[in-house]
PDB file of N, CA and C in Angstrom:
ATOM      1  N   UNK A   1       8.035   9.114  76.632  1.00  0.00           N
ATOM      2  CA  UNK A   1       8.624   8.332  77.696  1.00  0.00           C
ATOM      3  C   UNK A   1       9.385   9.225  78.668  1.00  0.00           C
ATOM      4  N   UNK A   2      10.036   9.998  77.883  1.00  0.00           N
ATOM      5  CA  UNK A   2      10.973  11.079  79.117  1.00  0.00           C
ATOM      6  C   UNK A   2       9.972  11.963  79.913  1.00  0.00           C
ATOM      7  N   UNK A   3       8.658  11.987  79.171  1.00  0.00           N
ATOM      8  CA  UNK A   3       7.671  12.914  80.538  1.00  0.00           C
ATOM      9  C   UNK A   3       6.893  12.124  81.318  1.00  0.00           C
ATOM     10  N   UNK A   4       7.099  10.961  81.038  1.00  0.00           N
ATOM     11  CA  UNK A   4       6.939   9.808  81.804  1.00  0.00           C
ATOM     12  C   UNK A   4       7.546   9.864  83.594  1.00  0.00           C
ATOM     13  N   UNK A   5       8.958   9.739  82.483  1.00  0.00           N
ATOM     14  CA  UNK A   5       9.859   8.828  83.846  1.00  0.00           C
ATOM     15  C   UNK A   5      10.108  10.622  84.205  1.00  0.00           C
ATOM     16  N   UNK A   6      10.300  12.156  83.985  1.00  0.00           N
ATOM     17  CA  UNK A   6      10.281  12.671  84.585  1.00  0.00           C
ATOM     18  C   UNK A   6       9.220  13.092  86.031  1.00  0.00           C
ATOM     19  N   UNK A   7       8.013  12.548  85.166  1.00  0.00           N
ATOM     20  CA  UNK A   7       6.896  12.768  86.144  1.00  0.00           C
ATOM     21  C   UNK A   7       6.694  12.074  87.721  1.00  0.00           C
ATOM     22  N   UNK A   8       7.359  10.504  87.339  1.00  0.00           N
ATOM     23  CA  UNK A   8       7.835   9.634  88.350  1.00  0.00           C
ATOM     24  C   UNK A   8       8.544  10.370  89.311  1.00  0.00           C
ATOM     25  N   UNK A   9       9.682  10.698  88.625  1.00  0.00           N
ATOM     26  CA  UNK A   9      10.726  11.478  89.430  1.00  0.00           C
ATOM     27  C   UNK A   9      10.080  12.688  90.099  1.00  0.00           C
ATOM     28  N   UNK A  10       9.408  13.214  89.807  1.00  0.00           N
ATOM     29  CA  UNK A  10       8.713  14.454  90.342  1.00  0.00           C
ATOM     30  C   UNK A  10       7.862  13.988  91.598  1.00  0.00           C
ATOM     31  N   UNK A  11       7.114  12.965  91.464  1.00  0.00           N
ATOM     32  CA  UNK A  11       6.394  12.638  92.660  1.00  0.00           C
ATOM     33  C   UNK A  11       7.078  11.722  93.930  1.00  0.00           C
ATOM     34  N   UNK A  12       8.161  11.044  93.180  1.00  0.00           N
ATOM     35  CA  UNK A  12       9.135  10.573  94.172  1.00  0.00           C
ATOM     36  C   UNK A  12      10.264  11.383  94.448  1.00  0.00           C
ATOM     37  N   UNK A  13      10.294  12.648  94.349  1.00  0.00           N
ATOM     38  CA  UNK A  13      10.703  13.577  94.900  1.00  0.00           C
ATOM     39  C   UNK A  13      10.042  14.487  96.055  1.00  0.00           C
ATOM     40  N   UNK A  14       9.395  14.317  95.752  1.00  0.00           N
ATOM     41  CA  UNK A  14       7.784  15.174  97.044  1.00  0.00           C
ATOM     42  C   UNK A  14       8.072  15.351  98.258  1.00  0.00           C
ATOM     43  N   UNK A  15       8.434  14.265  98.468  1.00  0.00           N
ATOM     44  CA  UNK A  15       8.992  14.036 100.274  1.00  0.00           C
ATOM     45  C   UNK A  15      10.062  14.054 100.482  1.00  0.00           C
ATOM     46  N   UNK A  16      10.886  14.884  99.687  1.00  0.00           N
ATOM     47  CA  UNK A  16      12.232  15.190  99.603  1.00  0.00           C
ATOM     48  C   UNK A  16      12.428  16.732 100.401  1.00  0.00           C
ATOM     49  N   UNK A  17      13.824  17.220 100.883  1.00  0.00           N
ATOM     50  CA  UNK A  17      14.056  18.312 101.570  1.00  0.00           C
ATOM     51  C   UNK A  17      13.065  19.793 100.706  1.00  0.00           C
ATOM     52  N   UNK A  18      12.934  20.207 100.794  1.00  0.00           N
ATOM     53  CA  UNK A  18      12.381  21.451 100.480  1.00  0.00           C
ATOM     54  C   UNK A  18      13.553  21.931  99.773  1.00  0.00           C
ATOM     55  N   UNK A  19      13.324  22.796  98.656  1.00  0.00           N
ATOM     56  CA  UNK A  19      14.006  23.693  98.009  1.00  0.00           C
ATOM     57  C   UNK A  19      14.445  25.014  99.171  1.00  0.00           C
ATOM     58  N   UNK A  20      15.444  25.239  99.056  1.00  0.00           N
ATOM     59  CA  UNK A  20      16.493  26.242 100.136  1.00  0.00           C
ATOM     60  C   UNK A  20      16.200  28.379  99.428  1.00  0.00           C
ATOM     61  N   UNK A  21      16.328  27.764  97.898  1.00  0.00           N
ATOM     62  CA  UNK A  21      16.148  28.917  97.427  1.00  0.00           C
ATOM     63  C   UNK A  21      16.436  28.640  95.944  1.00  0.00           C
ATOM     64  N   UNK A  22      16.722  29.890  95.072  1.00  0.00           N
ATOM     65  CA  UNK A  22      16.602  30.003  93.743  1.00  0.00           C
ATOM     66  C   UNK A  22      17.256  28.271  93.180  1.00  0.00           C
ATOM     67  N   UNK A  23      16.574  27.764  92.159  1.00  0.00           N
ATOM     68  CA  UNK A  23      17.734  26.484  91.922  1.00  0.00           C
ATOM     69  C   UNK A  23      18.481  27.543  90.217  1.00  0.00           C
ATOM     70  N   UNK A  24      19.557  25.769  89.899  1.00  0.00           N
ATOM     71  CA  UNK A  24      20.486  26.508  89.524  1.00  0.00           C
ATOM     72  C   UNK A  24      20.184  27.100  88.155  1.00  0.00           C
ATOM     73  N   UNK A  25      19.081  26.878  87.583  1.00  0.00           N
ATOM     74  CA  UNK A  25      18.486  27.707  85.946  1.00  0.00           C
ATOM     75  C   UNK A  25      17.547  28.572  86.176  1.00  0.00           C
ATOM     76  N   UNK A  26      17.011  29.183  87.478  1.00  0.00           N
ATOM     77  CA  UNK A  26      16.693  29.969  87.931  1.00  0.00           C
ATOM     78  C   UNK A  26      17.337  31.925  87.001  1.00  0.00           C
ATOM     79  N   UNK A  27      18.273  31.713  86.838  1.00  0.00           N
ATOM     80  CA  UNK A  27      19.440  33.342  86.748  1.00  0.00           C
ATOM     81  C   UNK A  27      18.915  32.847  85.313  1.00  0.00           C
ATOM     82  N   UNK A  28      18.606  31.939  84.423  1.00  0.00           N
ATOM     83  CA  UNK A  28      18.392  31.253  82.820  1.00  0.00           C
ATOM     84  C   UNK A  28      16.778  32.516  82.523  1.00  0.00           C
ATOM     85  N   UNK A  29      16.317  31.452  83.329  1.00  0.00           N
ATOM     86  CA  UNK A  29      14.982  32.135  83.646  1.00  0.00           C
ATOM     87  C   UNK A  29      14.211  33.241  83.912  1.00  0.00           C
ATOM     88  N   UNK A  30      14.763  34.108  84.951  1.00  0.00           N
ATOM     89  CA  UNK A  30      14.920  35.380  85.649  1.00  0.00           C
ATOM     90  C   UNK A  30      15.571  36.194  84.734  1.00  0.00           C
ATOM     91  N   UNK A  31      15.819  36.155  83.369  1.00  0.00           N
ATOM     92  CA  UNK A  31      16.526  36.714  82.677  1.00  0.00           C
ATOM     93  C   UNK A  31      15.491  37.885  81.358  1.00  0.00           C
ATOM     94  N   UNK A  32      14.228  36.995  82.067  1.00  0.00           N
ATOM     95  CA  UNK A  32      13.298  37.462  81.112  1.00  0.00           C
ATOM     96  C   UNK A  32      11.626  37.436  81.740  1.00  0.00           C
ATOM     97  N   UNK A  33      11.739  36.085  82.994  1.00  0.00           N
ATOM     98  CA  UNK A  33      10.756  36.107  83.813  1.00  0.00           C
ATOM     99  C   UNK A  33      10.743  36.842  85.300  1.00  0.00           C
ATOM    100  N   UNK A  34       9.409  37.165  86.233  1.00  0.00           N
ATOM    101  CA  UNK A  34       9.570  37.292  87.326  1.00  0.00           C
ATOM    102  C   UNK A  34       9.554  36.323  88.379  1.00  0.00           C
ATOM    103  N   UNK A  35      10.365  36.117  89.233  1.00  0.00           N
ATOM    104  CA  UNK A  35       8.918  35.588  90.621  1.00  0.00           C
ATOM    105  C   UNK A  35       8.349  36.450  91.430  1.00  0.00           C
ATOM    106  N   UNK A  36       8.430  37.620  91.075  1.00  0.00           N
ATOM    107  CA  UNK A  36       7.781  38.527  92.017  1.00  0.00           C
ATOM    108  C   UNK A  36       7.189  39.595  90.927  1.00  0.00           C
ATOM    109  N   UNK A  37       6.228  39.963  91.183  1.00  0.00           N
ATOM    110  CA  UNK A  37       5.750  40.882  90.583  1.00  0.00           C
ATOM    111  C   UNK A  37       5.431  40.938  89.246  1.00  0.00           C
ATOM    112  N   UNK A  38       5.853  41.550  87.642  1.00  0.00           N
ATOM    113  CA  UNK A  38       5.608  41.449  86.472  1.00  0.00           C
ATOM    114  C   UNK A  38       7.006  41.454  85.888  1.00  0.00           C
ATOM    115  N   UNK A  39       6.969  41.117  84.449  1.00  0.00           N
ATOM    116  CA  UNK A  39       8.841  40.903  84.162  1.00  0.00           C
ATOM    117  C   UNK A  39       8.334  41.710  82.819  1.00  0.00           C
ATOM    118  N   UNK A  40       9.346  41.829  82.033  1.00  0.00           N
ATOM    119  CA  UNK A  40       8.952  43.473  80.904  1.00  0.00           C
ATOM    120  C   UNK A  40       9.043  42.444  79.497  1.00  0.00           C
ATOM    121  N   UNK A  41       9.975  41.157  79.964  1.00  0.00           N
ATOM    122  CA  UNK A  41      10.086  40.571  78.742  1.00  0.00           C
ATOM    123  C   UNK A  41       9.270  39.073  78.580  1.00  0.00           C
ATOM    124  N   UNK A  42       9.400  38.178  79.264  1.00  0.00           N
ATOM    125  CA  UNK A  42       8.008  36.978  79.609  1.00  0.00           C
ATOM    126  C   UNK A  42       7.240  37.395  80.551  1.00  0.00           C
ATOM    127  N   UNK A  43       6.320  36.028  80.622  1.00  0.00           N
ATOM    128  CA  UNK A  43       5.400  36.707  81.184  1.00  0.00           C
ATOM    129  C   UNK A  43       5.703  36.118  82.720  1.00  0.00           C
ATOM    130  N   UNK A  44       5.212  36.718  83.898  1.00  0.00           N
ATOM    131  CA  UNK A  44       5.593  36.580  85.531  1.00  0.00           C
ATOM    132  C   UNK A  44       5.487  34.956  85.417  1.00  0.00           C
ATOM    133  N   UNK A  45       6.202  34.161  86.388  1.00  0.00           N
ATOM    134  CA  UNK A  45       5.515  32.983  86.611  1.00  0.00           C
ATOM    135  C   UNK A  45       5.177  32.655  87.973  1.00  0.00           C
ATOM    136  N   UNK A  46       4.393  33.854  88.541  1.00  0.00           N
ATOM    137  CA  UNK A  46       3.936  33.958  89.896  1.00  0.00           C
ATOM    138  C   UNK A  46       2.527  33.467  89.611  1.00  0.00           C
ATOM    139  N   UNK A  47       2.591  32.222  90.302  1.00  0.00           N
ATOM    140  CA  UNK A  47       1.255  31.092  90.746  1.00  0.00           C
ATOM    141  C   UNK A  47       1.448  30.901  88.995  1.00  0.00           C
ATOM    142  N   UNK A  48       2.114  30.392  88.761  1.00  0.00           N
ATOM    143  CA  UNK A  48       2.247  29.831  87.081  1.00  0.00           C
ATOM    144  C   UNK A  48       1.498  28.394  87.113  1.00  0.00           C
ATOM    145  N   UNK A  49       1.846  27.195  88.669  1.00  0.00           N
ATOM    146  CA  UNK A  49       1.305  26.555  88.985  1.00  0.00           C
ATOM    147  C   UNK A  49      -0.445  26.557  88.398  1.00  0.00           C
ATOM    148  N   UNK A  50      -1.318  25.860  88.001  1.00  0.00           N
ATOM    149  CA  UNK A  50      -2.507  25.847  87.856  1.00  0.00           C
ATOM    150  C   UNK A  50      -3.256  26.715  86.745  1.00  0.00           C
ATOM    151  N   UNK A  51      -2.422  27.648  85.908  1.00  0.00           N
ATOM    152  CA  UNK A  51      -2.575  28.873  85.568  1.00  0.00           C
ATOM    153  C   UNK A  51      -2.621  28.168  83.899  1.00  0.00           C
ATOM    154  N   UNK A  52      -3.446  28.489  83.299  1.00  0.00           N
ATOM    155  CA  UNK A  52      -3.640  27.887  81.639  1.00  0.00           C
ATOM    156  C   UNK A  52      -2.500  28.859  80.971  1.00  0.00           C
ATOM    157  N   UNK A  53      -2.360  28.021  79.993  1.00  0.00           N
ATOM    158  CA  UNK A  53      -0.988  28.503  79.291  1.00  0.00           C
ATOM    159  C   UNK A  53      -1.242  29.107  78.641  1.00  0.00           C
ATOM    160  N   UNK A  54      -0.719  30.939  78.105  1.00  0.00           N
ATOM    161  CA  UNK A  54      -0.862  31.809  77.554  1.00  0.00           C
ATOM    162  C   UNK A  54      -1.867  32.607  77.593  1.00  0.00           C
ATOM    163  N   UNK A  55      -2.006  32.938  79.545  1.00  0.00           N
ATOM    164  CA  UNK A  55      -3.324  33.470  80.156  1.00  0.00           C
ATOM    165  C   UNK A  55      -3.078  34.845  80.950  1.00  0.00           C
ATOM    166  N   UNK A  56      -1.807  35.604  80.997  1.00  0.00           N
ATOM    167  CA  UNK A  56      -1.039  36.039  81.638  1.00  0.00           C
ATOM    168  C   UNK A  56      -2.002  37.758  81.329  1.00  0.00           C
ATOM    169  N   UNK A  57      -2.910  38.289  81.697  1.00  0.00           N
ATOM    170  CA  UNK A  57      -3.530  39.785  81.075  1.00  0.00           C
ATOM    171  C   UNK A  57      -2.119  40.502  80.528  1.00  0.00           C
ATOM    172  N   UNK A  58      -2.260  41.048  79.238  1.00  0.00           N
ATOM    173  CA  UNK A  58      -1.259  42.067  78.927  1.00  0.00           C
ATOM    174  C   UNK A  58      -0.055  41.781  78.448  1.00  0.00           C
ATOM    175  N   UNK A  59       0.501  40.379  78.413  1.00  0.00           N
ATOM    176  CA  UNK A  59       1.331  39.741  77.877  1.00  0.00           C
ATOM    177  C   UNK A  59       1.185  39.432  76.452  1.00  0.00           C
ATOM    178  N   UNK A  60       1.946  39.380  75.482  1.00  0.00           N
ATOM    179  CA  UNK A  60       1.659  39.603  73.907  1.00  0.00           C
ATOM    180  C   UNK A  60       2.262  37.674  73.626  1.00  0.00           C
ATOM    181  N   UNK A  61       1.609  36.706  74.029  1.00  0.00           N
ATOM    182  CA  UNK A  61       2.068  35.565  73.748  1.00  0.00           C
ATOM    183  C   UNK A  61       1.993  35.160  71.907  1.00  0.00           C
ATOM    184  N   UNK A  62       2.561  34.033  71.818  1.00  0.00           N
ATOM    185  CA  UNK A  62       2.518  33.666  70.492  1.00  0.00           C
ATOM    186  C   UNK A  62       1.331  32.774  70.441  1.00  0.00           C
ATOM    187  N   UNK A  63       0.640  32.631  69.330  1.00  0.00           N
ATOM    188  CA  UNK A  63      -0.812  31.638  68.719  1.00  0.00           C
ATOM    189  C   UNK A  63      -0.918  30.662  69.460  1.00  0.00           C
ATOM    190  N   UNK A  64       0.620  29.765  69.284  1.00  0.00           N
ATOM    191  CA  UNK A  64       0.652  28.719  69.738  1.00  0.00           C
ATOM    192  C   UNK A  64       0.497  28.496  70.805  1.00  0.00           C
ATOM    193  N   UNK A  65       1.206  29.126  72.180  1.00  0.00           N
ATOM    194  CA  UNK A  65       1.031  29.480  73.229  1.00  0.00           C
ATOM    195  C   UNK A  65      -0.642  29.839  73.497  1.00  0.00           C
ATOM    196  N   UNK A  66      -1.152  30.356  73.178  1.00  0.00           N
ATOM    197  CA  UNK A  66      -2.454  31.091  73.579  1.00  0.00           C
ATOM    198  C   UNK A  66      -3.458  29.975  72.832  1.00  0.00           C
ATOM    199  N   UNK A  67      -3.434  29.056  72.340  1.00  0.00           N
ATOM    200  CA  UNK A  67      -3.756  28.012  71.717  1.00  0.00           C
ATOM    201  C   UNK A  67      -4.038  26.545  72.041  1.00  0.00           C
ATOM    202  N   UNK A  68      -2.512  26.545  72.779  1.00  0.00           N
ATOM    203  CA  UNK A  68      -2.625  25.096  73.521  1.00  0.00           C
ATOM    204  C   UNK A  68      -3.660  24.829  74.547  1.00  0.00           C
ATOM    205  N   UNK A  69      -3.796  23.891  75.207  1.00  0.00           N
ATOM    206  CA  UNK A  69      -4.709  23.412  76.082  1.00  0.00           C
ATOM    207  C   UNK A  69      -4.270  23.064  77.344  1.00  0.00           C
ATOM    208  N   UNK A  70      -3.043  23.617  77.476  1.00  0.00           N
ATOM    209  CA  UNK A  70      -2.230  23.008  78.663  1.00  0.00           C
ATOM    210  C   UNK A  70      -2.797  24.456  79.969  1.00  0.00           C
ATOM    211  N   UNK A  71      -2.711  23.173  81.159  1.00  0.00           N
ATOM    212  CA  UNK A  71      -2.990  23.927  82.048  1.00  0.00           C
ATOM    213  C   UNK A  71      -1.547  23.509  82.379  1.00  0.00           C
ATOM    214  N   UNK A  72      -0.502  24.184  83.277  1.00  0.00           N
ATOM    215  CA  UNK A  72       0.702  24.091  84.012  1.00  0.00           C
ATOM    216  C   UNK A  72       0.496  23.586  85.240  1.00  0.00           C
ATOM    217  N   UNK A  73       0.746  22.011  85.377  1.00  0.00           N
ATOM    218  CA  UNK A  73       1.433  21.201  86.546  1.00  0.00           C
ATOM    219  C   UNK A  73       2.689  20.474  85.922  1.00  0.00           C
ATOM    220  N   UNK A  74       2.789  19.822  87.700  1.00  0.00           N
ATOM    221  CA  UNK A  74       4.554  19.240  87.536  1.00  0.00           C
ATOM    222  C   UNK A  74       4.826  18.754  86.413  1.00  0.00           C
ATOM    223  N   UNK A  75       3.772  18.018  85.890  1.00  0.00           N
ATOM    224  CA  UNK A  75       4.027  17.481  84.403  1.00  0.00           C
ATOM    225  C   UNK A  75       4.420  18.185  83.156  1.00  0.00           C
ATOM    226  N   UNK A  76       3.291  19.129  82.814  1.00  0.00           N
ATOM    227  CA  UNK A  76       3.925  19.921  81.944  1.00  0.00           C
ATOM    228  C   UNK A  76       4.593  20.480  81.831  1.00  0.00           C
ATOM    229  N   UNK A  77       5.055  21.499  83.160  1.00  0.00           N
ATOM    230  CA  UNK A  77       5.907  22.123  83.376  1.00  0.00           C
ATOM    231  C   UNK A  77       7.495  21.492  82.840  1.00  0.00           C
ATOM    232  N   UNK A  78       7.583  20.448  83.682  1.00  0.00           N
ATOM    233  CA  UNK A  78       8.421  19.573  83.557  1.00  0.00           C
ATOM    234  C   UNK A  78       9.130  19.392  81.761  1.00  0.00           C
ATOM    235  N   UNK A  79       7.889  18.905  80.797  1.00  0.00           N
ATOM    236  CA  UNK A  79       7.798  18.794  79.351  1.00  0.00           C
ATOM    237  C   UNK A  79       8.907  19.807  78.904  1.00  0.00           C
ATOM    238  N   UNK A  80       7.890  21.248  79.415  1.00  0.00           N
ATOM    239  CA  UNK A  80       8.257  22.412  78.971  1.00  0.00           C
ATOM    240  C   UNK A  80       9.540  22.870  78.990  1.00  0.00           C
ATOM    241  N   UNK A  81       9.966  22.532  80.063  1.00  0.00           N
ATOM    242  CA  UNK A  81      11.422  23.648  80.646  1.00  0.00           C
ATOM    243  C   UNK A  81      12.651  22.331  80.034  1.00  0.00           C
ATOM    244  N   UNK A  82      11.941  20.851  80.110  1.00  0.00           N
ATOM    245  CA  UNK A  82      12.916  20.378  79.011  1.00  0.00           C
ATOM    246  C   UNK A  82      13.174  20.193  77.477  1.00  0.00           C
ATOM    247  N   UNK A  83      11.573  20.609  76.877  1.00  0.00           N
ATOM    248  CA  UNK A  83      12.084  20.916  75.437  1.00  0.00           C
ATOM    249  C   UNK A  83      10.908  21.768  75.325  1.00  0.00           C
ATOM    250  N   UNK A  84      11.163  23.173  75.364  1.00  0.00           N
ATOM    251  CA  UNK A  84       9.850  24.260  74.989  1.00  0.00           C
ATOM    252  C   UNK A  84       8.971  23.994  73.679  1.00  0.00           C
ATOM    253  N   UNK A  85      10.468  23.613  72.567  1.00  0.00           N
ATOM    254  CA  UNK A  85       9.801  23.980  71.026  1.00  0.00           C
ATOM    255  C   UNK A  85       8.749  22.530  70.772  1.00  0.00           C
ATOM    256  N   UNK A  86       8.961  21.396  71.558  1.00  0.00           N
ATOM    257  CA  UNK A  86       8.303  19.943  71.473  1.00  0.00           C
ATOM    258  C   UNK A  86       7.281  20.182  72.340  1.00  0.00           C
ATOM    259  N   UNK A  87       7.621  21.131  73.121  1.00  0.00           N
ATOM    260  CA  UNK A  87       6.072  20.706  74.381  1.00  0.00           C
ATOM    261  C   UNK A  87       5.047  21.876  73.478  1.00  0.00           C
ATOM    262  N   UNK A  88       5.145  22.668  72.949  1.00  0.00           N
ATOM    263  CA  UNK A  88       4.126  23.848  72.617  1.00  0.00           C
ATOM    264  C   UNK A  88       5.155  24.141  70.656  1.00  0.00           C
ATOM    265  N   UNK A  89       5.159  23.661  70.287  1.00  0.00           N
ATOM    266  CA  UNK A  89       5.556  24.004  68.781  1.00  0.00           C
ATOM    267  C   UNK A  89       4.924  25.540  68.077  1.00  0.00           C
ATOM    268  N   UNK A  90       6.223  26.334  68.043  1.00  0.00           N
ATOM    269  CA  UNK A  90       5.350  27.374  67.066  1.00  0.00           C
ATOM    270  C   UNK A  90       5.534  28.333  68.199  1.00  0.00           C
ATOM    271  N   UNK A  91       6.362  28.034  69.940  1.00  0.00           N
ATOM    272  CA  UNK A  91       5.974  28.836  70.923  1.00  0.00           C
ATOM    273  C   UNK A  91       7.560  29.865  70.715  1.00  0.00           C
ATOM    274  N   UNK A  92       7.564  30.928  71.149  1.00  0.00           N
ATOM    275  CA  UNK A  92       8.518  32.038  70.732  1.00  0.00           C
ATOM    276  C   UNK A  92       9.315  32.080  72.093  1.00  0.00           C
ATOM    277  N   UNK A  93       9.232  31.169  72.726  1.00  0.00           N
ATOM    278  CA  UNK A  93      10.582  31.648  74.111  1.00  0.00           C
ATOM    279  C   UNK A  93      11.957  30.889  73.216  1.00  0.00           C
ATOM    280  N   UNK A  94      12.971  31.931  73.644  1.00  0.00           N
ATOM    281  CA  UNK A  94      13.966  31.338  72.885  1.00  0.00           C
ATOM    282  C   UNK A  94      15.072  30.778  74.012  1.00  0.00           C
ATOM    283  N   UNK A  95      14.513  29.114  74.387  1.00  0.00           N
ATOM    284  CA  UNK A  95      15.215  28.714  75.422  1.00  0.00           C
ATOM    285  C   UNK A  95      15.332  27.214  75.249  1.00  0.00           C
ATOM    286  N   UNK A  96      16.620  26.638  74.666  1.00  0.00           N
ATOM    287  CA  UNK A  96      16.829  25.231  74.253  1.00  0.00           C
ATOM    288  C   UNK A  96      15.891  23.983  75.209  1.00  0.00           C
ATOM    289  N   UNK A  97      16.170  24.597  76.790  1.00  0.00           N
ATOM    290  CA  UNK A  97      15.654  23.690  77.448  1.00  0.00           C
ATOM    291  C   UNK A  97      16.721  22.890  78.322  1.00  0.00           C
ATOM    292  N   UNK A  98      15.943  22.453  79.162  1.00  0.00           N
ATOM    293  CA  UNK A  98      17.538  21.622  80.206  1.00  0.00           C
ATOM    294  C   UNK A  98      17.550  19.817  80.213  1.00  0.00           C
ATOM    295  N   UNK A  99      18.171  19.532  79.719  1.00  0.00           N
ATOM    296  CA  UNK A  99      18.818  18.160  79.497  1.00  0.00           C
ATOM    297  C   UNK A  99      18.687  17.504  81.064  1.00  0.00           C
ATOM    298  N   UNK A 100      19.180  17.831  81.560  1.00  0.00           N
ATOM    299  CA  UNK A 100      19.316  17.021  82.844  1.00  0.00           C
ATOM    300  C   UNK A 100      17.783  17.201  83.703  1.00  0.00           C
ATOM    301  N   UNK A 101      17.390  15.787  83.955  1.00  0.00           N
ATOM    302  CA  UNK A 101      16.205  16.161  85.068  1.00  0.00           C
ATOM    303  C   UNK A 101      16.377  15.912  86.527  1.00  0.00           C
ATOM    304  N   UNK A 102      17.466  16.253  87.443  1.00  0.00           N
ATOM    305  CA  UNK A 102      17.610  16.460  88.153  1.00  0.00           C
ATOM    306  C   UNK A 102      17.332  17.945  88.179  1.00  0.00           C
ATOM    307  N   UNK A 103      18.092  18.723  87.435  1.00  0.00           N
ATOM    308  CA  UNK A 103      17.829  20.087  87.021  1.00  0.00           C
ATOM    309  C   UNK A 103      16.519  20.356  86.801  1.00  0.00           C
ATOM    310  N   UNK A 104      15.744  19.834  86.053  1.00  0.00           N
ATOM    311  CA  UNK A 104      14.536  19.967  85.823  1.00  0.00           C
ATOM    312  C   UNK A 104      13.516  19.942  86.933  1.00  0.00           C
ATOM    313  N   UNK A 105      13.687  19.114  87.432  1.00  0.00           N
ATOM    314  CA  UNK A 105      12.722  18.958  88.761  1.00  0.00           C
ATOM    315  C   UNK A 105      13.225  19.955  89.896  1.00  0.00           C
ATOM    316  N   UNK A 106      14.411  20.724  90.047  1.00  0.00           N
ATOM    317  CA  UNK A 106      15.101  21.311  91.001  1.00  0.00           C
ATOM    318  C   UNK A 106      13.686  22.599  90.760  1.00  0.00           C
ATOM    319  N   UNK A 107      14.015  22.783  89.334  1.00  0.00           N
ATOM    320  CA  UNK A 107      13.327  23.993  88.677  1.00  0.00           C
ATOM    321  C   UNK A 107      11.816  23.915  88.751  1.00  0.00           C
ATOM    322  N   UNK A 108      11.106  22.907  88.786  1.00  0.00           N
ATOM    323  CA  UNK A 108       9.689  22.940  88.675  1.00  0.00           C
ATOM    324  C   UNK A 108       9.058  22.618  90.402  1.00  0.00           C
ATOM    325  N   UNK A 109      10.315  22.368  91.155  1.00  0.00           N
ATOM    326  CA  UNK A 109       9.736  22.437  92.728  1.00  0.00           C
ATOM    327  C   UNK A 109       9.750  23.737  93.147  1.00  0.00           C
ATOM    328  N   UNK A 110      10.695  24.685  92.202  1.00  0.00           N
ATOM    329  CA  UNK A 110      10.933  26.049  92.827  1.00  0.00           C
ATOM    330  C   UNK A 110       9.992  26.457  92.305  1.00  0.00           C
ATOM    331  N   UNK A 111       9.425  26.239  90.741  1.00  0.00           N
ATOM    332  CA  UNK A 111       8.388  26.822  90.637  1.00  0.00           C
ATOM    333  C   UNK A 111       6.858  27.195  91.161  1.00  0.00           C
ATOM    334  N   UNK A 112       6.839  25.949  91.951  1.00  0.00           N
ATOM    335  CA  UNK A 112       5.581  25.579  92.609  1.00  0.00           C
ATOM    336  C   UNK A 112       5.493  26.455  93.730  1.00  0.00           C
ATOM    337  N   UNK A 113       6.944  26.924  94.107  1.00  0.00           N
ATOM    338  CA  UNK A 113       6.733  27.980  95.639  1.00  0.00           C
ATOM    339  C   UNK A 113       6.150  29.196  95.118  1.00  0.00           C
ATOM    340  N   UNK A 114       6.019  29.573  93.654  1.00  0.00           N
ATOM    341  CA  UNK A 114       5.835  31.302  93.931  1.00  0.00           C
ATOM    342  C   UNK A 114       4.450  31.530  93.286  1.00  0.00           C
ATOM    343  N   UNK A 115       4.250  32.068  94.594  1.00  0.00           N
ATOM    344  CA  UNK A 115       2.341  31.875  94.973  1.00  0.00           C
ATOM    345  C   UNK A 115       2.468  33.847  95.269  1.00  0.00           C
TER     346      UNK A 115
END
């Protein structure tokens, strides 16, 4: 139900102002990912958008990860960044996840910019 009514929220957000710049779990994120270029510890999430999960060349993902069937849109994304270990079980990012989906959606519109 919560990737439900987040998903709602995601598309009735659409026609909302544009993201300005980094949102605020961005520095959470960036701590281990890139948006630019390659990151040493996850894997980049440049054009993460559309990109099958645990597809990254050269990245050492976990089973589970490299396993699932998820391709990354607003939806999953969404799943993901609010409970990693429920959306992909068995997956090795060590990141509780964000409670609030205002936050959540801040984070998966920014994600969608880095192409």
């Amino acid at each position: 139900m919560r990737t439900l009514v987040l998903c709602i929220a995601l598309l009735a957000d659409a026609a909302s102002a544009q993201t300005t710049g980094p949102p605020k779990y961005w520095s959470t994120c960036a701590a281990c990912h890139a948006a630019e270029g390659s990151a040493a510890i996850g894997p980049s999430l440049v054009g993460v958008v559309g990109r099958k999960a645990g597809s990254v060349p050269g990245f050492g993902y976990s089973r589970a990860m490299k396993t699932s069937a998820i391709v990354w849109d607003e939806e999953s994304l969404a799943a993901f960044v609010s409970d990693p270990q429920q959306t992909v079980p068995g997956n090795r990012m060590p990141f509780a996840g964000i409670s609030e989906p205002a936050d959540v959606i801040e984070l998966v519109k920014f994600l969608k910019t880095l192409r």
